[in-house]
Protein backbone atom coordinates (compact mmCIF):
# COMPACT_ATOMS: atom_id res chain seq x y z
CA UNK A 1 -20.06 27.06 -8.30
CA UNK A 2 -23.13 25.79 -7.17
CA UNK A 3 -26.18 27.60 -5.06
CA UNK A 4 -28.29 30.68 -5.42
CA UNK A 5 -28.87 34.12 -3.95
CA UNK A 6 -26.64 37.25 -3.26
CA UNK A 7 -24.05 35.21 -1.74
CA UNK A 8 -23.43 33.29 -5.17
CA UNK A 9 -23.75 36.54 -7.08
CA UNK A 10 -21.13 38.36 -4.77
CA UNK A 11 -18.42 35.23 -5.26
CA UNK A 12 -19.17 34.86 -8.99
CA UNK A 13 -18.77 39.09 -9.19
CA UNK A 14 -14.86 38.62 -7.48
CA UNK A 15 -14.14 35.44 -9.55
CA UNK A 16 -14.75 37.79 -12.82
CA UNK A 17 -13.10 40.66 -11.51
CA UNK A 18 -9.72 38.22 -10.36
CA UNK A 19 -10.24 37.23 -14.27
CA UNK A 20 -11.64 34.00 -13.31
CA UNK A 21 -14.54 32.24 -15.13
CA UNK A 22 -16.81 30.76 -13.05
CA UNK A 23 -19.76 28.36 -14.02
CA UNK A 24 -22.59 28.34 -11.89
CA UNK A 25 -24.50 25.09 -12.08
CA UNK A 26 -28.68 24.42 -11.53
CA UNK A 27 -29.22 21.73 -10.11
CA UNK A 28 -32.99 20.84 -9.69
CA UNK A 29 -34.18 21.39 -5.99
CA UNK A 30 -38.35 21.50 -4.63
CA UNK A 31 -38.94 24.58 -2.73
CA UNK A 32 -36.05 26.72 -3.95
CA UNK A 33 -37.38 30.39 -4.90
CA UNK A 34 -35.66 32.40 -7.96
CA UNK A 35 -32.03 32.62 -7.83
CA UNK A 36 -30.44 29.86 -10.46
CA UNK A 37 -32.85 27.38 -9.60
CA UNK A 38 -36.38 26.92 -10.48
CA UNK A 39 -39.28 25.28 -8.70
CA UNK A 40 -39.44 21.54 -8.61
CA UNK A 41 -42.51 19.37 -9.33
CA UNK A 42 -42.80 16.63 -7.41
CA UNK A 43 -45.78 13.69 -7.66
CA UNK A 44 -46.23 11.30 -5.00
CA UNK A 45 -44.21 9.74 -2.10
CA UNK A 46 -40.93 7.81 -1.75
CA UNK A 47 -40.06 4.96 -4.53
CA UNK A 48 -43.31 6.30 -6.00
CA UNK A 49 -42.40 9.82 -6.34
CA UNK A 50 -41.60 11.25 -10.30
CA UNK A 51 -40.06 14.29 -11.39
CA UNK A 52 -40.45 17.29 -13.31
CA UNK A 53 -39.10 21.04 -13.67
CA UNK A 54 -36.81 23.41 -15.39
CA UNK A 55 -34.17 25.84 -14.04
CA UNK A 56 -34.15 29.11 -14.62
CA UNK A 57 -32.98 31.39 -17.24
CA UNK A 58 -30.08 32.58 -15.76
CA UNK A 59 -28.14 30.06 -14.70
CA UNK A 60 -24.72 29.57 -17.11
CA UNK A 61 -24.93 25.58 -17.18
CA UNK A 62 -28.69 24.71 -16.40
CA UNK A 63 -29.75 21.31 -15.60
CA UNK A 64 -33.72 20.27 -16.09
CA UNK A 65 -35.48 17.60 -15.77
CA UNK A 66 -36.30 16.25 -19.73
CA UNK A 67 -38.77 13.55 -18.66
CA UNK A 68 -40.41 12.66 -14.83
CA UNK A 69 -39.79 9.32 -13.68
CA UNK A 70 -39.01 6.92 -10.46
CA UNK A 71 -36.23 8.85 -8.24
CA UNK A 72 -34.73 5.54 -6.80
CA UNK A 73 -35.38 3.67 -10.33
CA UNK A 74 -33.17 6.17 -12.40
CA UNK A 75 -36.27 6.70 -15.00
CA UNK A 76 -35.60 10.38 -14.79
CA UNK A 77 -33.92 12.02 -17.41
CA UNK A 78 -31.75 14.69 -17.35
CA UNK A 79 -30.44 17.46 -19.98
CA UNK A 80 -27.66 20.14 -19.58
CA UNK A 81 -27.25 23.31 -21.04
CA UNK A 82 -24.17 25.24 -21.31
CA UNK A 83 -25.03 28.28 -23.29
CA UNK A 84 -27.75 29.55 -20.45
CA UNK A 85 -30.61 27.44 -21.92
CA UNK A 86 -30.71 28.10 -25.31
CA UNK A 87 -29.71 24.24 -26.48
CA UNK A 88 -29.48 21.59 -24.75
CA UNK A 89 -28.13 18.16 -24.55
CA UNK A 90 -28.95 14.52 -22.39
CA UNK A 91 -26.58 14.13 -19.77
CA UNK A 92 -24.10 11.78 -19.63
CA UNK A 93 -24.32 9.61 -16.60
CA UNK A 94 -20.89 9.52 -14.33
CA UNK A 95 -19.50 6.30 -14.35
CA UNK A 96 -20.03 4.04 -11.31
CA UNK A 97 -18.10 3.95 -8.19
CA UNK A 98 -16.15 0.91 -7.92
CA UNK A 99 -15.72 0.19 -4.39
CA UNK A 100 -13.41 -3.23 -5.05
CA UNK A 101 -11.05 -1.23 -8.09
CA UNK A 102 -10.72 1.72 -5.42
CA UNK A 103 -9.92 -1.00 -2.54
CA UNK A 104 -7.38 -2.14 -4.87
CA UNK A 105 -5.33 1.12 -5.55
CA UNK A 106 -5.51 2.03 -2.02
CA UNK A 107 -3.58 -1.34 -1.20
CA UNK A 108 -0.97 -0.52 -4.07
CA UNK A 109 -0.71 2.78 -2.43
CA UNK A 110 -0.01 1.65 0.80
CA UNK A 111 1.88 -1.19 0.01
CA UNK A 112 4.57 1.24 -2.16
CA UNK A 113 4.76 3.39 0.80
CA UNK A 114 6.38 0.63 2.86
CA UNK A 115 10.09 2.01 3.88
CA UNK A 116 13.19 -0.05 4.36
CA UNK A 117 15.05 1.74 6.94
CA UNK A 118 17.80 -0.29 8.23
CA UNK A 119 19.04 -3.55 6.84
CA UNK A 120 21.71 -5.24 9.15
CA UNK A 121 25.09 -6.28 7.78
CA UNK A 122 23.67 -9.40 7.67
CA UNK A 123 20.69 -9.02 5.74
CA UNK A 124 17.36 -9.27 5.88
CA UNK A 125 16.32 -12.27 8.61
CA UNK A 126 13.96 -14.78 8.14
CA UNK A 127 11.49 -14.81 10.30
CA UNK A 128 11.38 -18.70 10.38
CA UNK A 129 8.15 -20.43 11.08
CA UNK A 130 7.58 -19.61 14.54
CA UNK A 131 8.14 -15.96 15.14
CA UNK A 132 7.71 -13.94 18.56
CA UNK A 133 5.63 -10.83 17.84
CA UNK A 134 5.23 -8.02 20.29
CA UNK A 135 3.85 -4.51 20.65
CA UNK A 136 1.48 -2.32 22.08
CA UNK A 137 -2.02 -1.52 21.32
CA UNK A 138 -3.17 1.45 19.00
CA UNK A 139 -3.99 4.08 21.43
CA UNK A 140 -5.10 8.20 21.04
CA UNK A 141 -2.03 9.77 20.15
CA UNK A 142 -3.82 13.62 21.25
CA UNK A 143 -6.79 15.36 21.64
CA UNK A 144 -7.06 15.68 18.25
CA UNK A 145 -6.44 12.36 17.41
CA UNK A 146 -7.98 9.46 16.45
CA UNK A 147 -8.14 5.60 16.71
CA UNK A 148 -8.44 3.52 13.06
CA UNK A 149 -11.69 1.78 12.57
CA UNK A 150 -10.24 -1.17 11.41
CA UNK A 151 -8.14 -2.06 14.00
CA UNK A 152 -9.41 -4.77 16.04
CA UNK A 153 -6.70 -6.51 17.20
CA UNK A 154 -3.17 -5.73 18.49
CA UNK A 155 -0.35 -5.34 15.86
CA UNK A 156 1.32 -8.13 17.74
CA UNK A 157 -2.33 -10.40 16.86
CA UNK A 158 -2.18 -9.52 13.45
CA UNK A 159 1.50 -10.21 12.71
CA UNK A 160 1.31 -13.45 14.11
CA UNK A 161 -1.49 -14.45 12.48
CA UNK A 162 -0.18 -13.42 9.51
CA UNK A 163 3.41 -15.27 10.02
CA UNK A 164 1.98 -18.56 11.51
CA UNK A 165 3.93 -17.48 15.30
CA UNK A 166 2.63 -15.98 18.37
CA UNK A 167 1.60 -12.40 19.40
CA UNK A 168 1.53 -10.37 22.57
CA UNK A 169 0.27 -7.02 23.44
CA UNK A 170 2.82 -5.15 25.73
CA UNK A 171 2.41 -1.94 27.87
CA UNK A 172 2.82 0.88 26.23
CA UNK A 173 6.06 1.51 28.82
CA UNK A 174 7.05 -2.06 29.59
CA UNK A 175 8.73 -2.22 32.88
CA UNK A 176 11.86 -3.83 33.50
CA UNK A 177 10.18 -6.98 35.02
CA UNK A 178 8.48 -7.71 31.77
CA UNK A 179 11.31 -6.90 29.50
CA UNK A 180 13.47 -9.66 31.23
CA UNK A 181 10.91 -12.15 30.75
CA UNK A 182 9.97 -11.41 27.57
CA UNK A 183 14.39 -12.14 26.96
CA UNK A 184 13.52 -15.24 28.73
CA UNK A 185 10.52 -16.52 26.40
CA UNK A 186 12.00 -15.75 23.39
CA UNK A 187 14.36 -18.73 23.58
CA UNK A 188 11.90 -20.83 22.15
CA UNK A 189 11.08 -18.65 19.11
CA UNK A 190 12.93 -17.72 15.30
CA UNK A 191 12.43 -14.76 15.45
CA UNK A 192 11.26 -11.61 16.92
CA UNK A 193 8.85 -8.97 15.43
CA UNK A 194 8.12 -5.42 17.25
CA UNK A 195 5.76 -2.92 16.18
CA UNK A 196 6.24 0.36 18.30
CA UNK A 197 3.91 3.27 18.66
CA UNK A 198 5.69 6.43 19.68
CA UNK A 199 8.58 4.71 20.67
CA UNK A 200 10.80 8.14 21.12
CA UNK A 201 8.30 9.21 23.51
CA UNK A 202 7.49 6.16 25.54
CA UNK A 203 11.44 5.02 25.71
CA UNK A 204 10.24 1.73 27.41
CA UNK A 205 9.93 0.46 24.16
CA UNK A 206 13.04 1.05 22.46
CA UNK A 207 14.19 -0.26 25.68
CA UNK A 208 12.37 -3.75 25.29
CA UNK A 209 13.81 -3.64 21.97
CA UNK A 210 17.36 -3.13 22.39
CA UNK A 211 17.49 -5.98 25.18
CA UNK A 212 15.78 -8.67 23.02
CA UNK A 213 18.29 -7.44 20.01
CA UNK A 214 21.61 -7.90 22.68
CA UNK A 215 20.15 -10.80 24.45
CA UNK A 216 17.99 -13.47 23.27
CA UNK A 217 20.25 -14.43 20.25
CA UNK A 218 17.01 -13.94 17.68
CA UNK A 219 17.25 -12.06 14.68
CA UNK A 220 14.92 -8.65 15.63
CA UNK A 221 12.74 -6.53 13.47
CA UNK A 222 11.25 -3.08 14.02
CA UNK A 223 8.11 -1.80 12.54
CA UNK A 224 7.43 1.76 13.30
CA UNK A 225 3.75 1.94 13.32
CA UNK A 226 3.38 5.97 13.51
CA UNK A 227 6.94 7.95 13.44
CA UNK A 228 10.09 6.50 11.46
CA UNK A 229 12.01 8.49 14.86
CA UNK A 230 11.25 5.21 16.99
CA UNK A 231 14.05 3.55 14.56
CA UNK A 232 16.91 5.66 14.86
CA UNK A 233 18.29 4.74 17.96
CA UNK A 234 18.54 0.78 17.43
CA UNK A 235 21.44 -1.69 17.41
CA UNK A 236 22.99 -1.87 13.78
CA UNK A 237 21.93 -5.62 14.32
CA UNK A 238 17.96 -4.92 14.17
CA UNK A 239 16.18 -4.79 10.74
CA UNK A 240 13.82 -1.95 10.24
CA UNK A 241 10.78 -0.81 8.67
CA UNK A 242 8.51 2.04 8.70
CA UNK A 243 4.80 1.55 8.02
CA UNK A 244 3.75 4.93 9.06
CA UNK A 245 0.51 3.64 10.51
CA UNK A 246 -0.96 1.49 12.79
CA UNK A 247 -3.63 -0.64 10.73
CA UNK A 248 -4.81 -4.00 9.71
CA UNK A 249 -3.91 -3.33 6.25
CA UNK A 250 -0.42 -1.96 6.97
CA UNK A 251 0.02 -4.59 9.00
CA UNK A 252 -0.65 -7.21 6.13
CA UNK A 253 1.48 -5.21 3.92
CA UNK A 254 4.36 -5.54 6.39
CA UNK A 255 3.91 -9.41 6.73
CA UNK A 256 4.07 -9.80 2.70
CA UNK A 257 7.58 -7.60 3.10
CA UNK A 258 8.97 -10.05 5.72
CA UNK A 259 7.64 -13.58 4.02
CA UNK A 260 9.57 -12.20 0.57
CA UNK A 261 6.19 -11.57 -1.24
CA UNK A 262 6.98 -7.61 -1.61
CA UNK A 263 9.46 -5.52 -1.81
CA UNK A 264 9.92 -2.30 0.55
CA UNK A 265 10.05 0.57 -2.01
CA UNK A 266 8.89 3.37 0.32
CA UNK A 267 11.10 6.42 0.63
CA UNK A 268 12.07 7.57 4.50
CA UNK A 269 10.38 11.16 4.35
CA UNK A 270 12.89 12.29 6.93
CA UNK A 271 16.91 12.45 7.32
CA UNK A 272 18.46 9.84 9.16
CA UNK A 273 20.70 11.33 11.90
CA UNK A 274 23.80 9.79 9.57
CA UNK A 275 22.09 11.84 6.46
CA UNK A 276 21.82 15.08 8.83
CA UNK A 277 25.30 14.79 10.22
CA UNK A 278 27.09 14.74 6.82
């Protein structure tokens, strides 16, 4: 717990009672009156300003200031008590963030949550060098949605980029007009990559999908960029994969599955309608 006042007092009081042990921390602060924290003296203005103070008696682990010092220069020192006061000891300093170790995980993280869905009875297709990649552009899924930051460009953008081909933001509904053509283009391609967004709700998609799977003679995959549901209803002959979300660094993690760098080791978090019928 951390604060002061009755408010404090009344939580600690019904963490007791629920046999709870609750440790209320001080943490220096200018200006706060009684309660667990003691006044703060402060010297001077910004980089300039130093330290000094003690908490009060009654706080279970105190914190005060041992020696006054720089605020932004870390001269400061700190000890903590946990006996109320009586003794105490210098603080140990938490160990720094690390913002490229953190970056790091949070790609391993991602990148295991990749999900093979559907492999054909063929396989797993090679892109080729010159893939076709299509898709629609992130978009507010609801009031209480939002859009990703990072997103810049158009799954389509990315992908090809990525797999040295060309990419193409579609409507959100493509119409029947542009599914033909895009049949007609992809003669010229390898391959053909899809991201869809909601698919099951904007059927246009699936749609554009299932024509350029039983018409342009290319080897088709499927990334579902928000709901694995998009994937269900797709020709045995299109390869599938669920990235759950619609970012740049999903996006690169798909790419590595497709080139052979990575394996897909996600697990679908739903049953497959062939699952749910058995």
């Amino acid at each position: 717990m951390l604060g002061t006042g009755p408010l404090v007092d009344r939580v600690r009081d019904m963490l007791v009672t629920g046999g709870q042990e609750p440790c209320v921390v001080a943490v220096p602060v200018r200006g706060q009156p009684g309660g667990y924290i003691s006044d703060l003296s402060v010297t001077g203005t910004k980089t300039g300003a130093t330290l000094s103070g003690y908490p009060a008696k009654n706080a279970d682990v105190a914190v005060r200031v041992a020696t006054g010092g720089l605020v932004s220069g870390g001269a400061a020192m700190l000890e903590i008590s946990t006996d109320g006061g009586k003794t105490y000891a210098a603080a140990v300093p938490a160990a720094a963030f690390d913002a490229e170790q953190a970056t790091a995980l949070n790609d391993k993280l991602l990148r295991a949550t990749i999900t093979e869905v559907h492999v054909p009875k063929a396989g797993r297709p090679n892109v080729g060098g010159h893939p076709l990649c299509l898709g629609c552009q992130v978009y507010r899924t609801g009031l209480v949605g939002n859009v990703v930051d990072d997103v810049q460009q158009s799954f389509p953008v990315m992908m090809a980029k990525a797999l040295g081909g060309d990419g193409f933001t579609t409507p959100i509904d493509p119409s029947e007009d542009e599914i033909y053509e895009w049949v007609r283009r992809a003669e010229s391609y390898t391959s053909i990559v899809i991201g869809t967004y909601n698919g099951h709700l904007h059927p246009q998609q699936l749609e554009m999908v299932k024509a350029l799977a039983q018409n342009s003679g290319k080897p088709v995959t499927v990334v579902a960029l928000r709901n694995p549901y998009d994937l269900f209803p797709l020709p045995e002959s299109v390869y599938t994969l669920a990235a759950y979300e619609y970012t740049a660094r999903s996006t690169a993690a798909v790419a590595d599955v497709l080139l052979g760098r990575h394996a897909a080791t996600g697990r679908l978090p739903i049953a497959t309608p062939e699952q749910e019928a058995q």
